[in-house]
C-alpha atoms as a PDB file:
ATOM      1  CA  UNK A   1      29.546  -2.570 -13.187  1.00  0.00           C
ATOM      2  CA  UNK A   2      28.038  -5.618 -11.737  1.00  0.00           C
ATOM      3  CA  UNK A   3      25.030  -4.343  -8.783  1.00  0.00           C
ATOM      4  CA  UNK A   4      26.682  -6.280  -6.212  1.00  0.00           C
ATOM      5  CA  UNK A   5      29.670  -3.915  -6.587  1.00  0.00           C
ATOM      6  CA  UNK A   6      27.165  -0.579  -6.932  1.00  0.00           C
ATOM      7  CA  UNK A   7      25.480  -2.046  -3.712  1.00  0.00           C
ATOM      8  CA  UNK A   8      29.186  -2.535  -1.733  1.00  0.00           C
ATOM      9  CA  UNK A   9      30.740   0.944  -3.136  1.00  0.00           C
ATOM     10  CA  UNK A  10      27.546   2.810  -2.213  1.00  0.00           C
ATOM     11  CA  UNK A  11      27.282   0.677   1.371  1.00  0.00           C
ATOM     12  CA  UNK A  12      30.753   1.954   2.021  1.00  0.00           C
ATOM     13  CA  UNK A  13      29.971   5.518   1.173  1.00  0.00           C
ATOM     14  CA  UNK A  14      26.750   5.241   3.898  1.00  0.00           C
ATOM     15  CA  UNK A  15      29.357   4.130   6.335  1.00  0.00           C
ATOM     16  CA  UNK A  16      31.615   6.678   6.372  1.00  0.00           C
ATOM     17  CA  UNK A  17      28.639   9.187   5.237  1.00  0.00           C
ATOM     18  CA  UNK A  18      27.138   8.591   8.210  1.00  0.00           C
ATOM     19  CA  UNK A  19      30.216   8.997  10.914  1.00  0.00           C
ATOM     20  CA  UNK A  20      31.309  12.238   8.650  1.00  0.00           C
ATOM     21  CA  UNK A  21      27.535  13.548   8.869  1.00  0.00           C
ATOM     22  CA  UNK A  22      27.317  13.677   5.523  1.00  0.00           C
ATOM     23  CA  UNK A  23      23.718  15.747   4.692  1.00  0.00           C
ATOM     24  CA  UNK A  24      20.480  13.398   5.469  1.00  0.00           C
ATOM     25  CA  UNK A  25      19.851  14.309   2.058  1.00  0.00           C
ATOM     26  CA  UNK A  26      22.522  12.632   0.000  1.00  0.00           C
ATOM     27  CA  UNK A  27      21.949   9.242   2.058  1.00  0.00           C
ATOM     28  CA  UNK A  28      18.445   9.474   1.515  1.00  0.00           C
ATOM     29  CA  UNK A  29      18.959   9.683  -1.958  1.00  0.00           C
ATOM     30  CA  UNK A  30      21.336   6.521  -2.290  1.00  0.00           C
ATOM     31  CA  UNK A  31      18.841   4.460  -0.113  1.00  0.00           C
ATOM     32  CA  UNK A  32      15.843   5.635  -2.510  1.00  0.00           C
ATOM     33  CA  UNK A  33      18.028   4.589  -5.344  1.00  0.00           C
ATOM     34  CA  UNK A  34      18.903   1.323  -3.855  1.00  0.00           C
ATOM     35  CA  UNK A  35      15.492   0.348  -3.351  1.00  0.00           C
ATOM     36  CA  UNK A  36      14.324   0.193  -7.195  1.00  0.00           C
ATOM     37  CA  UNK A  37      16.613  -3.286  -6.781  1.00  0.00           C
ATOM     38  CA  UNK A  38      14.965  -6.557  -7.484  1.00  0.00           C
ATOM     39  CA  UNK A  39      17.612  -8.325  -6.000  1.00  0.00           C
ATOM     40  CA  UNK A  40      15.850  -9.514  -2.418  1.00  0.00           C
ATOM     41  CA  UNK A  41      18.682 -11.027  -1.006  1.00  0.00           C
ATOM     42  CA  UNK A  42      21.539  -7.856  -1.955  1.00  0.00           C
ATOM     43  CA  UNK A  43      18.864  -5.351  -0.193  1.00  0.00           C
ATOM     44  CA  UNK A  44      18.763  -7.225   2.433  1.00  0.00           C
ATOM     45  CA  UNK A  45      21.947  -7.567   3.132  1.00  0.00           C
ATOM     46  CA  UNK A  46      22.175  -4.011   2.352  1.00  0.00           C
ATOM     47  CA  UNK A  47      19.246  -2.157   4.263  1.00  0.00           C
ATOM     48  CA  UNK A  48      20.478  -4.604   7.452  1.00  0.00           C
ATOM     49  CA  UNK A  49      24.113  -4.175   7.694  1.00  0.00           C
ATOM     50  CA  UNK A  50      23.079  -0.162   6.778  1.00  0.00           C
ATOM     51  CA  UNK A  51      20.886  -0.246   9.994  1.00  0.00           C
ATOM     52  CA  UNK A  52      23.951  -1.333  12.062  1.00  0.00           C
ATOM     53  CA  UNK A  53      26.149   1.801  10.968  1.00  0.00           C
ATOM     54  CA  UNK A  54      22.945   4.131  11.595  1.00  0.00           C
ATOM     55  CA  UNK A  55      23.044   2.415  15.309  1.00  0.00           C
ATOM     56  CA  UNK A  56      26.521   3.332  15.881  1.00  0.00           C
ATOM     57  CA  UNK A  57      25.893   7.185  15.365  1.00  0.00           C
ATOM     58  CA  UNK A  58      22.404   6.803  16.495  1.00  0.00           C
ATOM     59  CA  UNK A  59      20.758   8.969  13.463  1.00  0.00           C
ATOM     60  CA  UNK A  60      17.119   8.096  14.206  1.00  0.00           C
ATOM     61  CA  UNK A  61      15.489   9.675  11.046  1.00  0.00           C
ATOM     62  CA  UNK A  62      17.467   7.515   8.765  1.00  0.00           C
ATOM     63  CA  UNK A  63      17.414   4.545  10.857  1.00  0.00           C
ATOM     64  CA  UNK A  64      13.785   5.036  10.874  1.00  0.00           C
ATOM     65  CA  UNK A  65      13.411   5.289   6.920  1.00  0.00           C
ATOM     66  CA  UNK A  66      15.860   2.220   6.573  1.00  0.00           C
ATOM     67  CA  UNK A  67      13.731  -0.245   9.066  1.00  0.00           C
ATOM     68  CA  UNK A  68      10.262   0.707   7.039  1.00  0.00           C
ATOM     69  CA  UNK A  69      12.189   0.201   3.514  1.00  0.00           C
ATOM     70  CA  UNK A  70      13.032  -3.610   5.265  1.00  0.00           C
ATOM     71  CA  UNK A  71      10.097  -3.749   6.466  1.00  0.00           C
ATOM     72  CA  UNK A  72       8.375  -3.514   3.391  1.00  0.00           C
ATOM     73  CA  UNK A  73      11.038  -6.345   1.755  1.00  0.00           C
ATOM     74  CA  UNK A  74      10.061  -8.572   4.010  1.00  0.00           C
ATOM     75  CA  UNK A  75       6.192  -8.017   3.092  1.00  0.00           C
ATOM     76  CA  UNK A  76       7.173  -8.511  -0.212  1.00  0.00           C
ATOM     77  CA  UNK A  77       8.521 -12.435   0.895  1.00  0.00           C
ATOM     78  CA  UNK A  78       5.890 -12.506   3.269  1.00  0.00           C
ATOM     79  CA  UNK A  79       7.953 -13.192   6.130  1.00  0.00           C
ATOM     80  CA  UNK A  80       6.169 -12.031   8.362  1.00  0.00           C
ATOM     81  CA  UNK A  81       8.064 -13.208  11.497  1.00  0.00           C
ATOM     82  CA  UNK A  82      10.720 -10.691  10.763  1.00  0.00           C
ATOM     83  CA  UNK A  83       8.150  -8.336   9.838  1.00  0.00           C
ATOM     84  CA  UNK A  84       6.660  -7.983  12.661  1.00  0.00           C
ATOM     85  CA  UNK A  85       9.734  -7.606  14.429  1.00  0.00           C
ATOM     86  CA  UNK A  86      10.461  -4.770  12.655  1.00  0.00           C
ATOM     87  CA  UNK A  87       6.838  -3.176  13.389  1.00  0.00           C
ATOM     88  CA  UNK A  88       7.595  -3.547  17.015  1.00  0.00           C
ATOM     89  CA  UNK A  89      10.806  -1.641  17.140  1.00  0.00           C
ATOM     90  CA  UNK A  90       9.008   1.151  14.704  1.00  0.00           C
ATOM     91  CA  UNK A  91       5.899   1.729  16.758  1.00  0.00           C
ATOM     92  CA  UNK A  92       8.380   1.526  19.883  1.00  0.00           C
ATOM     93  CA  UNK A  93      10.698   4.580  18.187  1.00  0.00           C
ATOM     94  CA  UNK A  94       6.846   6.588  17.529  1.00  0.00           C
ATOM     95  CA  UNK A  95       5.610   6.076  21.399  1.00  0.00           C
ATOM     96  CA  UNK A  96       6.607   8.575  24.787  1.00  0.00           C
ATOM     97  CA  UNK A  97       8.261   6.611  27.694  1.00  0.00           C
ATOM     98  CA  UNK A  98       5.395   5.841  28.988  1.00  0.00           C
ATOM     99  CA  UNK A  99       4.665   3.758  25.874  1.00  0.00           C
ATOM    100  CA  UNK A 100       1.609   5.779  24.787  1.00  0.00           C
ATOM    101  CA  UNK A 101       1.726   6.919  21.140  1.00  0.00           C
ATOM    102  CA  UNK A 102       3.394  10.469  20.425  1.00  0.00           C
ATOM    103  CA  UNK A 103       0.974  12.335  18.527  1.00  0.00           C
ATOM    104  CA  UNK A 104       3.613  14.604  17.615  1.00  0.00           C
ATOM    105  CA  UNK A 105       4.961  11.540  15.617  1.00  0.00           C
ATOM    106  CA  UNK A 106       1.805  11.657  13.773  1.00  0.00           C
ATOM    107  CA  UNK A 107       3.080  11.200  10.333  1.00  0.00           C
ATOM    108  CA  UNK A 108       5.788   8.449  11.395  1.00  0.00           C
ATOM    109  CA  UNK A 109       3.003   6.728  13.206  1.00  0.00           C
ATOM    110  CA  UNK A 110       0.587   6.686  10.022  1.00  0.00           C
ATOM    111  CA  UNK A 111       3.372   5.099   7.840  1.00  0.00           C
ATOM    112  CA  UNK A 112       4.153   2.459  10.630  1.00  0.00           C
ATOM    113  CA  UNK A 113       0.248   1.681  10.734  1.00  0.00           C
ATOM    114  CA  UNK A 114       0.047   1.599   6.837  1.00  0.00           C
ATOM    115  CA  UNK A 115       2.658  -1.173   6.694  1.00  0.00           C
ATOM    116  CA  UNK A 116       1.140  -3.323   9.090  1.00  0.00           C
ATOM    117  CA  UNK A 117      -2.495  -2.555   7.902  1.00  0.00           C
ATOM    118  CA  UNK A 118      -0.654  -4.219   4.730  1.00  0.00           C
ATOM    119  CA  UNK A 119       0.263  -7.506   6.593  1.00  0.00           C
ATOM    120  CA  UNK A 120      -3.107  -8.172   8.158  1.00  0.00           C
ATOM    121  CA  UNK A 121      -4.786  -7.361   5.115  1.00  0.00           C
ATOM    122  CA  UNK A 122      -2.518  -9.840   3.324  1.00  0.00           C
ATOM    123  CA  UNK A 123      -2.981 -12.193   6.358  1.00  0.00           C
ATOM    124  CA  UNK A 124      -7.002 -11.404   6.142  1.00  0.00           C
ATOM    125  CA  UNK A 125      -6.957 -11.111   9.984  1.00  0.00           C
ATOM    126  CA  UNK A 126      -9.778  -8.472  10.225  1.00  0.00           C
ATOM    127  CA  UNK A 127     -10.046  -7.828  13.801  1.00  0.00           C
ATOM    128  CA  UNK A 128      -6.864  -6.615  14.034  1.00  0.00           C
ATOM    129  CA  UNK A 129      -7.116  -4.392  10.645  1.00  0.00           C
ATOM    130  CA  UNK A 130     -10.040  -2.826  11.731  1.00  0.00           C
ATOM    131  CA  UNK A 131      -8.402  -1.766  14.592  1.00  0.00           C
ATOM    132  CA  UNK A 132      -5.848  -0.181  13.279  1.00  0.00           C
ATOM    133  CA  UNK A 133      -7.821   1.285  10.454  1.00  0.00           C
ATOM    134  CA  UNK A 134      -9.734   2.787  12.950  1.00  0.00           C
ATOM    135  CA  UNK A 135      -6.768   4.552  14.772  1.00  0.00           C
ATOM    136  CA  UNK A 136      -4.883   5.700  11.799  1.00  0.00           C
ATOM    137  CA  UNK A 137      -7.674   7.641  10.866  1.00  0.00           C
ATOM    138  CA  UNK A 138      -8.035   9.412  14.372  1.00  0.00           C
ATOM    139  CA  UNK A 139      -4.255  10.126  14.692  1.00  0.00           C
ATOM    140  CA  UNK A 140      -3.820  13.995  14.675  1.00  0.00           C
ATOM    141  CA  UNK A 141      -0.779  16.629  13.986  1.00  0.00           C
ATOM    142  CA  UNK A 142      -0.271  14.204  11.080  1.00  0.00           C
ATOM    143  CA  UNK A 143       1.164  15.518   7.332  1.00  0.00           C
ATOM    144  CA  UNK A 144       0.884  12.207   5.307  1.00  0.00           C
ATOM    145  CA  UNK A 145       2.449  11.401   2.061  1.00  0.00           C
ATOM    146  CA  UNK A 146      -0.806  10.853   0.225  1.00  0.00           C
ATOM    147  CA  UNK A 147       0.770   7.386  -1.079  1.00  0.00           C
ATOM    148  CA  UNK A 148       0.436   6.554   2.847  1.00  0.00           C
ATOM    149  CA  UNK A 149      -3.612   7.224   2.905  1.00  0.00           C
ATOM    150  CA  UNK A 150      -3.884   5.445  -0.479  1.00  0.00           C
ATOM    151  CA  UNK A 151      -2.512   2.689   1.124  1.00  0.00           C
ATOM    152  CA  UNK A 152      -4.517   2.861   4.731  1.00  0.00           C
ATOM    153  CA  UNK A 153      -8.005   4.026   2.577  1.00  0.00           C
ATOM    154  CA  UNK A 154      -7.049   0.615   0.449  1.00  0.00           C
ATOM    155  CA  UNK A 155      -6.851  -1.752   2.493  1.00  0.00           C
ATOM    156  CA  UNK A 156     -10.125  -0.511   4.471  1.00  0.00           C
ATOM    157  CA  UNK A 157     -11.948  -0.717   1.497  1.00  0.00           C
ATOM    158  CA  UNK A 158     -11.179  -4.101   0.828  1.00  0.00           C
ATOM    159  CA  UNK A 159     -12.036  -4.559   4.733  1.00  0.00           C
ATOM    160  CA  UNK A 160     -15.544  -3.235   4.354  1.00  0.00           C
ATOM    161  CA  UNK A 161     -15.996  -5.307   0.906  1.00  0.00           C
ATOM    162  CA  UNK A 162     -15.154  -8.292   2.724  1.00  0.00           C
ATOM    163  CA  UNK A 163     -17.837  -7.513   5.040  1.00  0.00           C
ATOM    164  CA  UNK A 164     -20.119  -6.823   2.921  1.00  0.00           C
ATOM    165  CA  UNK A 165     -20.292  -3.634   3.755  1.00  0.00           C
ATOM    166  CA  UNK A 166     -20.316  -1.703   0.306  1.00  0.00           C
ATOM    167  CA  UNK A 167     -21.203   1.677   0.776  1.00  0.00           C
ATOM    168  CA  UNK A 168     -18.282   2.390   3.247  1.00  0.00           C
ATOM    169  CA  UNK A 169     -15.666   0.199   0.489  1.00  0.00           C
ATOM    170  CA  UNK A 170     -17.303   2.300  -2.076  1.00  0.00           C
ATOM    171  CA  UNK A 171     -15.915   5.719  -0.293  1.00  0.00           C
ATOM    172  CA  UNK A 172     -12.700   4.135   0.804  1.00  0.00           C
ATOM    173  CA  UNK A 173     -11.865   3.374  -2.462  1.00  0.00           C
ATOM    174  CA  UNK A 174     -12.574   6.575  -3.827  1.00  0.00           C
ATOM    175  CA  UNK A 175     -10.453   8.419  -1.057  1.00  0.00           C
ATOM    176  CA  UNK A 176      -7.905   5.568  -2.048  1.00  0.00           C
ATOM    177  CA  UNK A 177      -7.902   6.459  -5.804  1.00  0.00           C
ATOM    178  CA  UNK A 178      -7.694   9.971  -5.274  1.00  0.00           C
ATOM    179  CA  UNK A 179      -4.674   9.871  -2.398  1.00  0.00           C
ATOM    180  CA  UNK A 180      -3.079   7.679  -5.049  1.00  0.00           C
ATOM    181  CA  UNK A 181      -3.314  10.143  -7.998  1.00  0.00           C
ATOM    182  CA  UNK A 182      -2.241  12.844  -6.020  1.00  0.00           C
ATOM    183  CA  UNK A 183       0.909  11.042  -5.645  1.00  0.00           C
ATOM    184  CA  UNK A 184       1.400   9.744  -9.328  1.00  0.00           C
ATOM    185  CA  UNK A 185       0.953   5.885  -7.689  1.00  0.00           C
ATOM    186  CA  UNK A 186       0.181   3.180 -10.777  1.00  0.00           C
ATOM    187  CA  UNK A 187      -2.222   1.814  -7.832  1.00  0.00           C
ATOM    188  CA  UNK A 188      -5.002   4.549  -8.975  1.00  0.00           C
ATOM    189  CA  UNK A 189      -5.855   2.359 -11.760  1.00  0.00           C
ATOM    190  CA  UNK A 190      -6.260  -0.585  -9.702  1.00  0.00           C
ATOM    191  CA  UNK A 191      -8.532   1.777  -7.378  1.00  0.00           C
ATOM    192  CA  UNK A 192     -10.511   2.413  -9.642  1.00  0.00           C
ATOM    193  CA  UNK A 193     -11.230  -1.348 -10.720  1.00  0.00           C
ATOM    194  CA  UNK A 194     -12.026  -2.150  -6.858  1.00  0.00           C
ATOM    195  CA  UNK A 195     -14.642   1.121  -7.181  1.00  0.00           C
ATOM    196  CA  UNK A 196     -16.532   0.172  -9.961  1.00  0.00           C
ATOM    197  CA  UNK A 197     -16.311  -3.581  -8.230  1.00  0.00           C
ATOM    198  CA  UNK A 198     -17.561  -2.057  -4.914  1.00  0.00           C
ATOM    199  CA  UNK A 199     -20.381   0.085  -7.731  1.00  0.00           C
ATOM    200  CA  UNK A 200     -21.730  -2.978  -8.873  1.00  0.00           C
ATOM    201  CA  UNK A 201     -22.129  -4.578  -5.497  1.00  0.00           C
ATOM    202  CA  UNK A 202     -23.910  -2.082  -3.777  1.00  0.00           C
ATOM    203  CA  UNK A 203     -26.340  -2.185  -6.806  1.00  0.00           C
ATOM    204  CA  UNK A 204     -26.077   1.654  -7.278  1.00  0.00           C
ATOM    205  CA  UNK A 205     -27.283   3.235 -10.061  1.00  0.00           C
ATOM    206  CA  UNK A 206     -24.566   6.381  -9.926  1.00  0.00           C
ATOM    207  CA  UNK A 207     -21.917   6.232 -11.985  1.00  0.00           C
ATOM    208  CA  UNK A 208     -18.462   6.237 -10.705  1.00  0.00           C
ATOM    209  CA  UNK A 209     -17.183   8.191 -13.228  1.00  0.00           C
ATOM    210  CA  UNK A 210     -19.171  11.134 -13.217  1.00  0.00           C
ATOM    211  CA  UNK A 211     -16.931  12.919 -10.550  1.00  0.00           C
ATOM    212  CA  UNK A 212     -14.285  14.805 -11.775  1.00  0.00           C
ATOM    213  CA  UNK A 213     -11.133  13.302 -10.106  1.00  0.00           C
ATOM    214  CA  UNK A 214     -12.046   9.866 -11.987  1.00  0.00           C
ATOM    215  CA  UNK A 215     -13.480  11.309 -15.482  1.00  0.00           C
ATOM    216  CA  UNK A 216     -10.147  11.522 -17.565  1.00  0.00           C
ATOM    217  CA  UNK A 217      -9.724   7.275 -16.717  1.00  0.00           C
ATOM    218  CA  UNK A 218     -13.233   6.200 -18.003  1.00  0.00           C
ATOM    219  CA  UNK A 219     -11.337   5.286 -21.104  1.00  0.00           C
ATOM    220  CA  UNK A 220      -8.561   3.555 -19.657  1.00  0.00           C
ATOM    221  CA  UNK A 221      -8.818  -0.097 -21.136  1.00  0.00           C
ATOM    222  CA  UNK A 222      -8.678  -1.993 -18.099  1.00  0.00           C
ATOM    223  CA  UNK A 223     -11.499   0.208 -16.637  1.00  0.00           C
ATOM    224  CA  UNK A 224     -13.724   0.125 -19.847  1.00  0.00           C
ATOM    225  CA  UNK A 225     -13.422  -3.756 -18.769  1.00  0.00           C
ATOM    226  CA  UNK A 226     -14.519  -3.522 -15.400  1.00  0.00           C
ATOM    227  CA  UNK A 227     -17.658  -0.955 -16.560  1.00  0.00           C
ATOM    228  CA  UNK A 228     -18.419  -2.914 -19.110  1.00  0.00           C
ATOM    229  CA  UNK A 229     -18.988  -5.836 -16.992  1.00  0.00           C
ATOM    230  CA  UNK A 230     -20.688  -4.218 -14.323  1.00  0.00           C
ATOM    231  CA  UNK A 231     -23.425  -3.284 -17.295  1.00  0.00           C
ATOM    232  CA  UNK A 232     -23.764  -6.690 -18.160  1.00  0.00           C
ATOM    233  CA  UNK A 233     -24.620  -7.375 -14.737  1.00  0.00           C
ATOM    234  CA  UNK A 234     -26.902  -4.447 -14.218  1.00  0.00           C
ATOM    235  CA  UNK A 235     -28.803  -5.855 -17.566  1.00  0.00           C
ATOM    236  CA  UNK A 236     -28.704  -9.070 -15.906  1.00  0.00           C
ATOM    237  CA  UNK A 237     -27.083 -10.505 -18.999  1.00  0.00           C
ATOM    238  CA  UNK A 238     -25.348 -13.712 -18.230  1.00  0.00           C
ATOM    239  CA  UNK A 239     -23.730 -14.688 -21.507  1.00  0.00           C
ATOM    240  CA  UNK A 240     -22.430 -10.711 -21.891  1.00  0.00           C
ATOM    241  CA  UNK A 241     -21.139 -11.470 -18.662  1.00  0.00           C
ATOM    242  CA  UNK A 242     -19.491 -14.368 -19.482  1.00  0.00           C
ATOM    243  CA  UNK A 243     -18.192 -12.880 -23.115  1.00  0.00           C
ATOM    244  CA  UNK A 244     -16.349 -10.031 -21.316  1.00  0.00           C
ATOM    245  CA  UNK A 245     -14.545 -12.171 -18.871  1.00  0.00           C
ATOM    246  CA  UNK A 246     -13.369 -14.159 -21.073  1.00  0.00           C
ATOM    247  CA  UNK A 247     -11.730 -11.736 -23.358  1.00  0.00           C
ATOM    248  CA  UNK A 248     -10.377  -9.700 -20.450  1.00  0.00           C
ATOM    249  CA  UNK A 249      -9.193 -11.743 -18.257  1.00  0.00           C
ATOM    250  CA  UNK A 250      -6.062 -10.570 -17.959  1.00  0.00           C
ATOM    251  CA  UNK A 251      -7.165  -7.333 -16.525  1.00  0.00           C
ATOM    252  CA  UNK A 252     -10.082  -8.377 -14.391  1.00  0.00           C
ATOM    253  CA  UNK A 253      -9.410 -11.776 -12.443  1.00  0.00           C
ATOM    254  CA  UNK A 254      -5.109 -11.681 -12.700  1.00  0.00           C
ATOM    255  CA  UNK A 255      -6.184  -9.584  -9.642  1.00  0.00           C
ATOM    256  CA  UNK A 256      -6.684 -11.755  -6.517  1.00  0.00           C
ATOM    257  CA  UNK A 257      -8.941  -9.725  -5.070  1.00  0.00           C
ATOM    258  CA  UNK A 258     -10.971  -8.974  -7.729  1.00  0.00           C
ATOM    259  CA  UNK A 259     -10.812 -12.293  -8.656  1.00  0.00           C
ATOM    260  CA  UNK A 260     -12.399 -13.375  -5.156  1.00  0.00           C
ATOM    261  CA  UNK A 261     -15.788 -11.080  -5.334  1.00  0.00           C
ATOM    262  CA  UNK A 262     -16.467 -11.820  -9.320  1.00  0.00           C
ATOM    263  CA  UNK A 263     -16.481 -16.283  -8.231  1.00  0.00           C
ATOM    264  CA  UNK A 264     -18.574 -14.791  -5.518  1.00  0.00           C
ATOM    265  CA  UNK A 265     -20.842 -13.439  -7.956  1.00  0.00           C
ATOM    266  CA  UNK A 266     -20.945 -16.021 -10.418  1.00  0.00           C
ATOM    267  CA  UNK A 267     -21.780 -18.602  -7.898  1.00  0.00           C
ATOM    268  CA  UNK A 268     -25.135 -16.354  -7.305  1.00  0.00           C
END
């Protein structure tokens, strides 16, 4: 069956799911399914005209879970117009009616902040990312999905690296790979790259993989890359430098941001 018919059978189900009060459970399920599409345009289409049956029978968990599964589309395009739209009406659903932030809507709150940490750190607008780092790590009577502080402790690393500031990227990427293994995330690897980047700019002598958590990955090809090119720079050995970059390329500079403090480097 084609997906565009999976997608309108399934859309249907929500519908009358959700009048019927189907169990939060079974919907959930479908819209976790749903979202392992790569067709843009069908979840679109899908996640918006779901959020107008979840408005009819105001259900404000799922219409919640819907708008931050959108939300994160439309990162994905980078439209950020509509993104931020979305952010609005999300932090809006997380404050009192005083429009103070509920703290007992700690967790909801940290997974609104994550996705718009994402968009300034895309955007590289710093001022406002540091403010919001800031507050996501003071919000209390949270319970975070550790993929959630993977993504906040990311992004402030990259923050702190971009200012230079190497000791503080060092430990947010280290809180970042270990939030990320805890939760199975492919982004541990990449983690660890950005920790052994953040190693070798602080000039420290420590090595990375001497804790415990990061150990079993000192192997890991991509890593072995990233190690053995911080050596060569430790040894001050230009042409070993060189030598590795060239023959891993792929895994070192296919990554933007990796990419962006290794041209810094070379240039010095």
């Amino acid at each position: 069956m084609h997906l565009k018919q999976i997608l309108f059978i399934r859309l249907t189900y929500i519908k009358s799911a959700v009048t019927r009060n189907v169990s939060e459970k079974s919907i959930n399920s479908i819209l976790d399914y749903i979202s392992t599409s790569k067709q843009m345009d069908l979840l679109q289409n899908f996640y918006e005209t779901t959020l107008g049956a979840l408005k009819e029978t105001k259900n404000e968990r799922l219409w919640f879970k819907t708008n931050l599964k959108l939300g994160k589309l439309y990162e994905e395009q980078q439209d950020y117009v509509k993104l931020q739209k979305i952010l609005k009406e999300l932090h809006k659903s997380c404050q009192t009616s005083e429009g103070i932030d509920d703290q007992r809507k700690g967790t909801q709150l940290l997974e609104v902040y994550a996705l718009e940490i994402q968009m300034h750190t895309l955007q590289k607008n710093t001022k406002k990312l540091k403010q919001l780092y800031e507050l996501s790590l003071h919000i209390k009577a949270a319970i975070p999905h550790p993929l959630i502080m993977g993504v906040i402790r990311e992004c402030g690393g990259k923050m702190h690296l971009r200012e230079q500031e190497y000791e503080r990227a060092h430990i947010d990427f280290f809180e970042a790979f270990k939030s990320y293994d805890e939760s199975g995330s492919p982004r541990r690897t990449t983690c660890l790259k950005y920790l052994v980047l953040a190693n070798m700019l602080m000039r420290s002598t420590i090595n990375p993989f001497d804790s415990q958590e990061a150990k079993p990955y000192k192997t890991d090809p991509e890593i072995q890359a990233m190690t053995n090119l911080v050596g060569a720079y430790q040894n001050n050995d230009i042409k070993e430098f060189e030598t590795i970059l060239r023959t891993n390329r792929q895994a070192i500079m296919d990554d933007q941001f990796i990419r962006e403090h290794i041209e810094i480097l070379l240039r010095t």
